[in-house]
Protein backbone atom coordinates (compact mmCIF):
# COMPACT_ATOMS: atom_id res chain seq x y z
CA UNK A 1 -53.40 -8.95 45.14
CA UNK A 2 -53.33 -12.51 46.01
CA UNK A 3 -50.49 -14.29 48.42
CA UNK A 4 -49.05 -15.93 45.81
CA UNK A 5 -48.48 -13.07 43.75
CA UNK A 6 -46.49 -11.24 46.33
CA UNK A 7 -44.40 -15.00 46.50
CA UNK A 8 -43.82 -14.70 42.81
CA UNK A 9 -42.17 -11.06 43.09
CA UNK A 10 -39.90 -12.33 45.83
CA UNK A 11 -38.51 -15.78 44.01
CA UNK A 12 -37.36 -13.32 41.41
CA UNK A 13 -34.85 -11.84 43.94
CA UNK A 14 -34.72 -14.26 47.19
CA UNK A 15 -33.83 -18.20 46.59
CA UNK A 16 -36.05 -19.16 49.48
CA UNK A 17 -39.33 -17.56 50.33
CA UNK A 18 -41.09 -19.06 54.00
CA UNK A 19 -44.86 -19.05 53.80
CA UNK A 20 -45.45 -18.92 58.08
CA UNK A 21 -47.39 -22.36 59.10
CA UNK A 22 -47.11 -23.45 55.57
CA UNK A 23 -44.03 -24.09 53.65
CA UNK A 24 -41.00 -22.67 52.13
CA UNK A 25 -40.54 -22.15 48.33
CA UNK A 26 -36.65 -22.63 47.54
CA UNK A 27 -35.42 -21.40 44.24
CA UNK A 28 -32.48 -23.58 42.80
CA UNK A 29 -30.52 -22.28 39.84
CA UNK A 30 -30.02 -25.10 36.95
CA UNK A 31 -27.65 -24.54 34.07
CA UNK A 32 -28.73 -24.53 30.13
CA UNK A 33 -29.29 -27.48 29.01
CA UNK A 34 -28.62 -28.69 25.31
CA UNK A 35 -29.95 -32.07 24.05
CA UNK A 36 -30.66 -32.94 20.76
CA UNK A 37 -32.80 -30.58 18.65
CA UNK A 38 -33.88 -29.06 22.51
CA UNK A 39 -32.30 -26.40 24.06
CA UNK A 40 -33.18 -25.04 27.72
CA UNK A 41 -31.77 -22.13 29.05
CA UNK A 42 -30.09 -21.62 32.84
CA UNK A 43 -33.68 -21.07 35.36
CA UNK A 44 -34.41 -21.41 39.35
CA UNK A 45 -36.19 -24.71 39.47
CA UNK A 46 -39.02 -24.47 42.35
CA UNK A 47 -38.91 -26.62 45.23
CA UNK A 48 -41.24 -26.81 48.42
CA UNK A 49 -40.41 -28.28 51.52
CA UNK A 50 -43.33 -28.40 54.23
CA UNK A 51 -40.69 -28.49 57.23
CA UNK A 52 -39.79 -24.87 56.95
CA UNK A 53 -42.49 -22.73 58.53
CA UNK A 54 -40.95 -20.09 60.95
CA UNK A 55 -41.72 -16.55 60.16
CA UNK A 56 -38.60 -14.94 58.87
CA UNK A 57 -40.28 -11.70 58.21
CA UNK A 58 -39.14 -11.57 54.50
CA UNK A 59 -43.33 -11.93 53.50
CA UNK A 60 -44.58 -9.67 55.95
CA UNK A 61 -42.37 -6.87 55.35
CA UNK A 62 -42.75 -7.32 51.80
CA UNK A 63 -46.68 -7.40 51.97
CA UNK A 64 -46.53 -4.57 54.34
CA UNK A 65 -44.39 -2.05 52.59
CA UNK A 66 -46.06 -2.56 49.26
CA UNK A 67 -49.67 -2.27 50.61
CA UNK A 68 -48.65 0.30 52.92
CA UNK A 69 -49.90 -1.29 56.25
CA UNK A 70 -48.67 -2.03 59.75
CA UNK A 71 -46.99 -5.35 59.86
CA UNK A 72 -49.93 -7.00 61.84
CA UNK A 73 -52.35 -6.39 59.24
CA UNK A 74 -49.84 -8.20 57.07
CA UNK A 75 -49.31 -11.25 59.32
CA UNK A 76 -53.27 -11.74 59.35
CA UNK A 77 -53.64 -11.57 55.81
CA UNK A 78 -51.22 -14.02 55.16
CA UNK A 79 -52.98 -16.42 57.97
CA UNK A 80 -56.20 -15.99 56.74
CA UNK A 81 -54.70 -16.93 53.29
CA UNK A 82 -53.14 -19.94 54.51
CA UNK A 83 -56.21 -20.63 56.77
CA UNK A 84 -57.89 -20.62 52.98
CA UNK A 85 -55.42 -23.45 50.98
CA UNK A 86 -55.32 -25.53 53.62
CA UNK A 87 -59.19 -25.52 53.35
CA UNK A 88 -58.75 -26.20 49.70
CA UNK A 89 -56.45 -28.78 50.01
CA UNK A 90 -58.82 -30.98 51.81
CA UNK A 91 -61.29 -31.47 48.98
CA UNK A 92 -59.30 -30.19 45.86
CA UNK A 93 -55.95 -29.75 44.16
CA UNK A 94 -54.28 -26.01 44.80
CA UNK A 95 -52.95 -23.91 42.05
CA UNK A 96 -51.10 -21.09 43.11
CA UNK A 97 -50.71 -19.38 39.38
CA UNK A 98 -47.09 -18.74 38.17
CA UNK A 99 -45.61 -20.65 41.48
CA UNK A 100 -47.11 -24.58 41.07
CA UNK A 101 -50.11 -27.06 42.02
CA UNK A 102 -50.23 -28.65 45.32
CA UNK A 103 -52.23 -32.14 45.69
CA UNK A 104 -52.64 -34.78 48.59
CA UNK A 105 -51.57 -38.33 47.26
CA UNK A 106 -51.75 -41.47 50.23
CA UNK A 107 -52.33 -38.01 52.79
CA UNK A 108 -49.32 -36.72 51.67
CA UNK A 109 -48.77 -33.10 50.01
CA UNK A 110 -46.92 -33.07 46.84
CA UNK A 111 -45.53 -30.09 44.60
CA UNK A 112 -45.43 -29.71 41.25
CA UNK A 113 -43.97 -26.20 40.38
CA UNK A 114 -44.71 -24.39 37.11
CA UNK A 115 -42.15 -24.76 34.35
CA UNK A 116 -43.71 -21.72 32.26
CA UNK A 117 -42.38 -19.17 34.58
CA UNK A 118 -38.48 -18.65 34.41
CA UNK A 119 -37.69 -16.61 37.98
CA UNK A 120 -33.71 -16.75 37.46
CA UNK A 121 -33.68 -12.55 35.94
CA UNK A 122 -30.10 -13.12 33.93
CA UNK A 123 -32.26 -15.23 31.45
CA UNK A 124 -34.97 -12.46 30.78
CA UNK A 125 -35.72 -12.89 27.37
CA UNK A 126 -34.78 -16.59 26.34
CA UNK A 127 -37.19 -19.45 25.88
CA UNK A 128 -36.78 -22.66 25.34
CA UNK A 129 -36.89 -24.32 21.43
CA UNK A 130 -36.29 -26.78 19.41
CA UNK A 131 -34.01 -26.46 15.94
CA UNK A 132 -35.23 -27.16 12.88
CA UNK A 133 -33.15 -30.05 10.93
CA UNK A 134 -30.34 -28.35 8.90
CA UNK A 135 -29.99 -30.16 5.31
CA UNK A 136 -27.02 -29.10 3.35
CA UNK A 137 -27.47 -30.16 -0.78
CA UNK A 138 -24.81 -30.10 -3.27
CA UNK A 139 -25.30 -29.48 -6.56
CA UNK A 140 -23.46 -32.09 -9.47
CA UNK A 141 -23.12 -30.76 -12.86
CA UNK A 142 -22.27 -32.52 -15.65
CA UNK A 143 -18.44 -32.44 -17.11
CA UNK A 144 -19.54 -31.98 -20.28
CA UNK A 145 -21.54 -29.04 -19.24
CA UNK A 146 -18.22 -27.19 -17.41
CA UNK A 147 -15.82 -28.17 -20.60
CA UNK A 148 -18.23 -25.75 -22.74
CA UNK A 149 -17.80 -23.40 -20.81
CA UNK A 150 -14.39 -23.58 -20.34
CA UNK A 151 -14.13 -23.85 -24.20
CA UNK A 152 -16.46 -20.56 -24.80
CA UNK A 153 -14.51 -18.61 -22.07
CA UNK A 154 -11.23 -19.23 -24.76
CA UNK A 155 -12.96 -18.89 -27.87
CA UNK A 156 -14.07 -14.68 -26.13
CA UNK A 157 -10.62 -13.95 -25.07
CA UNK A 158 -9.33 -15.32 -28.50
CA UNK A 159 -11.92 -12.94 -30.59
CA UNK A 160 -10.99 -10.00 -27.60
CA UNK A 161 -7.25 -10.32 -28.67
CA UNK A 162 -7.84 -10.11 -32.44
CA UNK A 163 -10.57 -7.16 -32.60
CA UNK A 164 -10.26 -5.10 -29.55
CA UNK A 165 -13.20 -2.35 -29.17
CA UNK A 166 -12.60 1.27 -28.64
CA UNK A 167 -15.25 3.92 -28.09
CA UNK A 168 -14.60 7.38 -29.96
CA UNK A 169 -13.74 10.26 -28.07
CA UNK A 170 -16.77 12.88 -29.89
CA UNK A 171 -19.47 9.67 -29.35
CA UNK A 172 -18.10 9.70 -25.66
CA UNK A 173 -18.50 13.57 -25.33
CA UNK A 174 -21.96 13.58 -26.94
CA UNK A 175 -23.29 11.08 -24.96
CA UNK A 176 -21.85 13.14 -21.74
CA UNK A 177 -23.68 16.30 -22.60
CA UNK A 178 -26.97 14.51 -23.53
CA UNK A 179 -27.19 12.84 -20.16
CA UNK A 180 -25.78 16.83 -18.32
CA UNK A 181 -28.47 18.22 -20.25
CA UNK A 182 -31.17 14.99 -19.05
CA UNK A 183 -30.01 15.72 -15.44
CA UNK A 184 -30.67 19.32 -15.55
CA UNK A 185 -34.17 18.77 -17.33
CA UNK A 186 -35.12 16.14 -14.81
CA UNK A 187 -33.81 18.74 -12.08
CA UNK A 188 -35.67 21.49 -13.19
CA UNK A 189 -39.33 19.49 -14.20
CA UNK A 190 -38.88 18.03 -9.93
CA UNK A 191 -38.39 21.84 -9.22
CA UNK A 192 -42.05 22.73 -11.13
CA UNK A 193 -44.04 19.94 -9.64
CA UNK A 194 -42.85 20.82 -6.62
CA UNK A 195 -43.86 24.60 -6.92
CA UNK A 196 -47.10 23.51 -8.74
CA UNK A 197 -48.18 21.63 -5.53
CA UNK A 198 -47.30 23.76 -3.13
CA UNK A 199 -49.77 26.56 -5.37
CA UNK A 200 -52.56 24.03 -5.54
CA UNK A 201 -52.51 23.15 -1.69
CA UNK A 202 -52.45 26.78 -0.87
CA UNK A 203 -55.20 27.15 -3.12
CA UNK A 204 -57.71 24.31 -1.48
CA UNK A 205 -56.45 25.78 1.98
CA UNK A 206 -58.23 29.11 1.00
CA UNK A 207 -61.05 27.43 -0.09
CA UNK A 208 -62.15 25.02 2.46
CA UNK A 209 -61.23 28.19 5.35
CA UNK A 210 -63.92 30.44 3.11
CA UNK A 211 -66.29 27.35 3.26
CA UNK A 212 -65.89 27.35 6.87
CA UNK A 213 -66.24 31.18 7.27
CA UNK A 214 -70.05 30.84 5.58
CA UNK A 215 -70.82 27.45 8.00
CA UNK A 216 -70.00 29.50 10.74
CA UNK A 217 -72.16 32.24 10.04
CA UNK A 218 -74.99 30.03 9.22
CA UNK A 219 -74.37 28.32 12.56
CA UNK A 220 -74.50 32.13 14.49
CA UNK A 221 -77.88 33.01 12.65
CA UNK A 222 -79.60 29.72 13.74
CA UNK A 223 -78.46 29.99 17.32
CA UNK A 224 -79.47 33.77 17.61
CA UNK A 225 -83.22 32.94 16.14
CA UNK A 226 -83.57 29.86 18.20
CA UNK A 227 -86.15 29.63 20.90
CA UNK A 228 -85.98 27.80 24.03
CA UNK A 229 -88.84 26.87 25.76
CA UNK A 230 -88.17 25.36 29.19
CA UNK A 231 -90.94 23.88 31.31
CA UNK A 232 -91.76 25.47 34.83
CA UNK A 233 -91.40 22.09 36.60
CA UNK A 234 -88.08 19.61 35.72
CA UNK A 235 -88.79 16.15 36.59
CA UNK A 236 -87.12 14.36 39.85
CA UNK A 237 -84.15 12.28 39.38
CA UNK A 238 -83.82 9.56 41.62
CA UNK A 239 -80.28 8.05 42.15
CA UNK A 240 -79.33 5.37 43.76
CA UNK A 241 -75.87 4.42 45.47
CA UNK A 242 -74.49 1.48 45.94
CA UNK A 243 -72.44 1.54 49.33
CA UNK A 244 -69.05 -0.38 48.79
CA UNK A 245 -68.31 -3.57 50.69
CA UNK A 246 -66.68 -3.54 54.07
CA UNK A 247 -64.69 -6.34 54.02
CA UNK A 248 -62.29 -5.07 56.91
CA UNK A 249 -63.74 -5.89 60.34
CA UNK A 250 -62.01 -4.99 63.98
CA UNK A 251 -62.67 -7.74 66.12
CA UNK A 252 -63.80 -7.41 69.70
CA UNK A 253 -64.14 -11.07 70.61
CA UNK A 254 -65.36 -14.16 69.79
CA UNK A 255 -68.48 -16.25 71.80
CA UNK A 256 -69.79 -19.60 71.77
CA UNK A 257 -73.07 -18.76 72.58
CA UNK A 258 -75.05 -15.88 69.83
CA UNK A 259 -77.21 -14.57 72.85
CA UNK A 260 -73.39 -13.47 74.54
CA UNK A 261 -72.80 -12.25 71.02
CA UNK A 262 -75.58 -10.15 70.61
CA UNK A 263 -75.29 -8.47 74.54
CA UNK A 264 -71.90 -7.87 73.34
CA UNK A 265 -72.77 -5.68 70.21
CA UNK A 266 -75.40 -3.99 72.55
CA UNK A 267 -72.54 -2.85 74.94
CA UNK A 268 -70.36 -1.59 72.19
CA UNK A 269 -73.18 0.37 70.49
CA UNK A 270 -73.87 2.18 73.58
CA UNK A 271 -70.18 3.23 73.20
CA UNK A 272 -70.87 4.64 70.32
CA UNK A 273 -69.40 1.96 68.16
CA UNK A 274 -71.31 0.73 65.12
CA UNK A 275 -71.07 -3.49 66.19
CA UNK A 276 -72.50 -5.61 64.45
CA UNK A 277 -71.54 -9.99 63.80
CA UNK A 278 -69.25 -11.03 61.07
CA UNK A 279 -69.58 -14.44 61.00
CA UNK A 280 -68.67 -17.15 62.58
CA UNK A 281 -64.93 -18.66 62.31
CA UNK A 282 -63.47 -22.08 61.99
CA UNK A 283 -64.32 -23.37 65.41
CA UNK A 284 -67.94 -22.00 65.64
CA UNK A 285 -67.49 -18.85 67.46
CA UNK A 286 -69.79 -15.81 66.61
CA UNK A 287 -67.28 -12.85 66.15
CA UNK A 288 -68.25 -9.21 67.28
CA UNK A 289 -67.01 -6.03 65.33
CA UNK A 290 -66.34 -2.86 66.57
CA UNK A 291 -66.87 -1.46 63.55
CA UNK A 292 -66.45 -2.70 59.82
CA UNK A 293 -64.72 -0.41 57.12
CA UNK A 294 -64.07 -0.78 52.97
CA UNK A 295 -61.14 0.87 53.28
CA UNK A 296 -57.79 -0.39 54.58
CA UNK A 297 -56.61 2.74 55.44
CA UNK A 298 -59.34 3.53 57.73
CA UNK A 299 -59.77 0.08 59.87
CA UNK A 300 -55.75 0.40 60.29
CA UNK A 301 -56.23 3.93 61.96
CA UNK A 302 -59.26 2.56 63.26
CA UNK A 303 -57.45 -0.69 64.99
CA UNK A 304 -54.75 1.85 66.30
CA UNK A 305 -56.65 4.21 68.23
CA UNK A 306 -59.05 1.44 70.12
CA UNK A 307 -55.83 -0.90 70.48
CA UNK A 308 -54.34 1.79 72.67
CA UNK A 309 -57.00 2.81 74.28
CA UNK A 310 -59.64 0.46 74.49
CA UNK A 311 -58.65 -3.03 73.52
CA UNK A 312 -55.15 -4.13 72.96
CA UNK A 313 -56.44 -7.76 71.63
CA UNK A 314 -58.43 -6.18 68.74
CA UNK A 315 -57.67 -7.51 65.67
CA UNK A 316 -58.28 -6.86 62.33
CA UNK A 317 -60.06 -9.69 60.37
CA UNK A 318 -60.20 -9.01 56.00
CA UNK A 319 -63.21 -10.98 54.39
């Protein structure tokens, strides 16, 4: 993972996070906001303020416990990632993703944090939008139109009043067993195709296990007449590994001249250590390795056991 996404996790809980020899990122919590057609809801609004750059140990600790390394090892990853923007920043703009863009203006750093990422947690879930226009229409009908019906609705009641309508008691009682008797049918015909699948599923089950029965058999026969010839002599197979960067380097020291360098690896070889040069740094030093490993896990045991007993300035370097 990258620095800034270990910044991101902590602005979600902490309202200022302190970069060491960079900056702090303070979190400010801004209200909802409605204007218009817009609407905003509460969020931390980023700030960064350049002035603030002693360690608190809030990054460290973080980095360390989540990568599961001594706190050292944290406090040179996060130099050598600092060491990194402020590269950057001499030639180009820096984006830290989800966090903001830095960018030199008259030799001055300015901040412009990212609106896109909400870090205040009690608005997980809202966004911001814009209404649509609400148009309410009312609908005019004619007078003439409403007297009708007023007039119809009089002229019903009036012909209600003068021939009323009764149903007959046998009509009522025949049409009650006609729709007894169309329930029951309806019952009973849901009962039979409900039987008749059932049958015909059984039946295709039966079927397609005999079909599979006979394709089994035919399967047995073939594989008990087969032949297999195998040749006396199998070709070689050649494979090739690819050995995995080492990226994590304990340093022994660092020399101006190569020639000091280069005694230096000699010496540590004879120890048994497998030195070798990593580089040069950003003041032109040629730095010497113990011994490089591509896993963390390793160099940290590694850096332990020579820093007590053979070094206590080793250092791990990660590149």
């Amino acid at each position: 993972m990258t620095l800034e996404s270990y910044i991101k996790d902590l602005l979600y809980r902490y309202d200022c996070v302190i970069v060491p020899n960079f900056g702090a990122f303070i979190a400010n919590t801004k209200s909802a906001t409605v204007g218009g057609k817009n609407f905003k809801p509460p969020y931390k609004q980023i700030t960064f303020n350049a002035l603030i750059q002693s360690n608190d140990g809030l990054l460290a600790n973080h980095i360390a416990q989540n990568e599961k390394m001594p706190y050292e090892t944290a406090m040179n990853f996060i130099h050598f990632e600092v060491e990194a923007w402020v590269n950057k920043l001499l030639d180009n703009d820096l984006e830290l993703e989800g966090v903001g863009n830095f960018y030199i203006v008259a030799d001055k750093i300015n901040f412009e944090s990212n609106t896109k990422v909400n870090y205040l947690t009690t608005s997980f879930g809202l966004s911001s939008f814009i209404s649509d226009e609400i148009t309410r229409q009312t609908e005019n009908k004619p007078l003439e139109i409403v007297a009708d019906r007023i007039t119809y609705n009089k002229q019903v009641e009036t012909l209600e009043a003068k021939a009323p309508i009764y149903i007959h008691e046998e009509k009522r009682k025949k049409a009650s067993y006609f729709l007894k008797y169309a329930a029951i049918f309806m019952v009973g015909a849901s009962i039979v195709g409900l039987l008749g699948k059932k049958a015909y599923d059984n039946k295709l089950e039966k079927e397609y296990n005999i079909a599979l029965q006979q394709q089994q058999k035919v399967r047995e026969n073939e594989i008990q007449t087969a032949t297999f010839v195998i040749p006396s002599s199998l070709p070689t197979i050649t494979i090739k590994t690819v050995e995995p960067a080492k990226k994590y380097h304990i340093i022994a020291g660092a020399f101006r001249k190569k020639q000091n360098a280069n005694k230096k690896v000699s010496q540590l070889t004879k120890k048994g250590f497998s030195a070798s040069i990593v580089g040069q740094n950003k003041w032109h030093l040629t730095q010497v390795a113990f011994q490089s490993f591509s896993s963390l896990e390793e160099a940290n045991n590694a850096l332990v056991n020579i820093k007590s007993n053979i070094a206590k300035d080793a250092w791990l370097l990660v590149r």
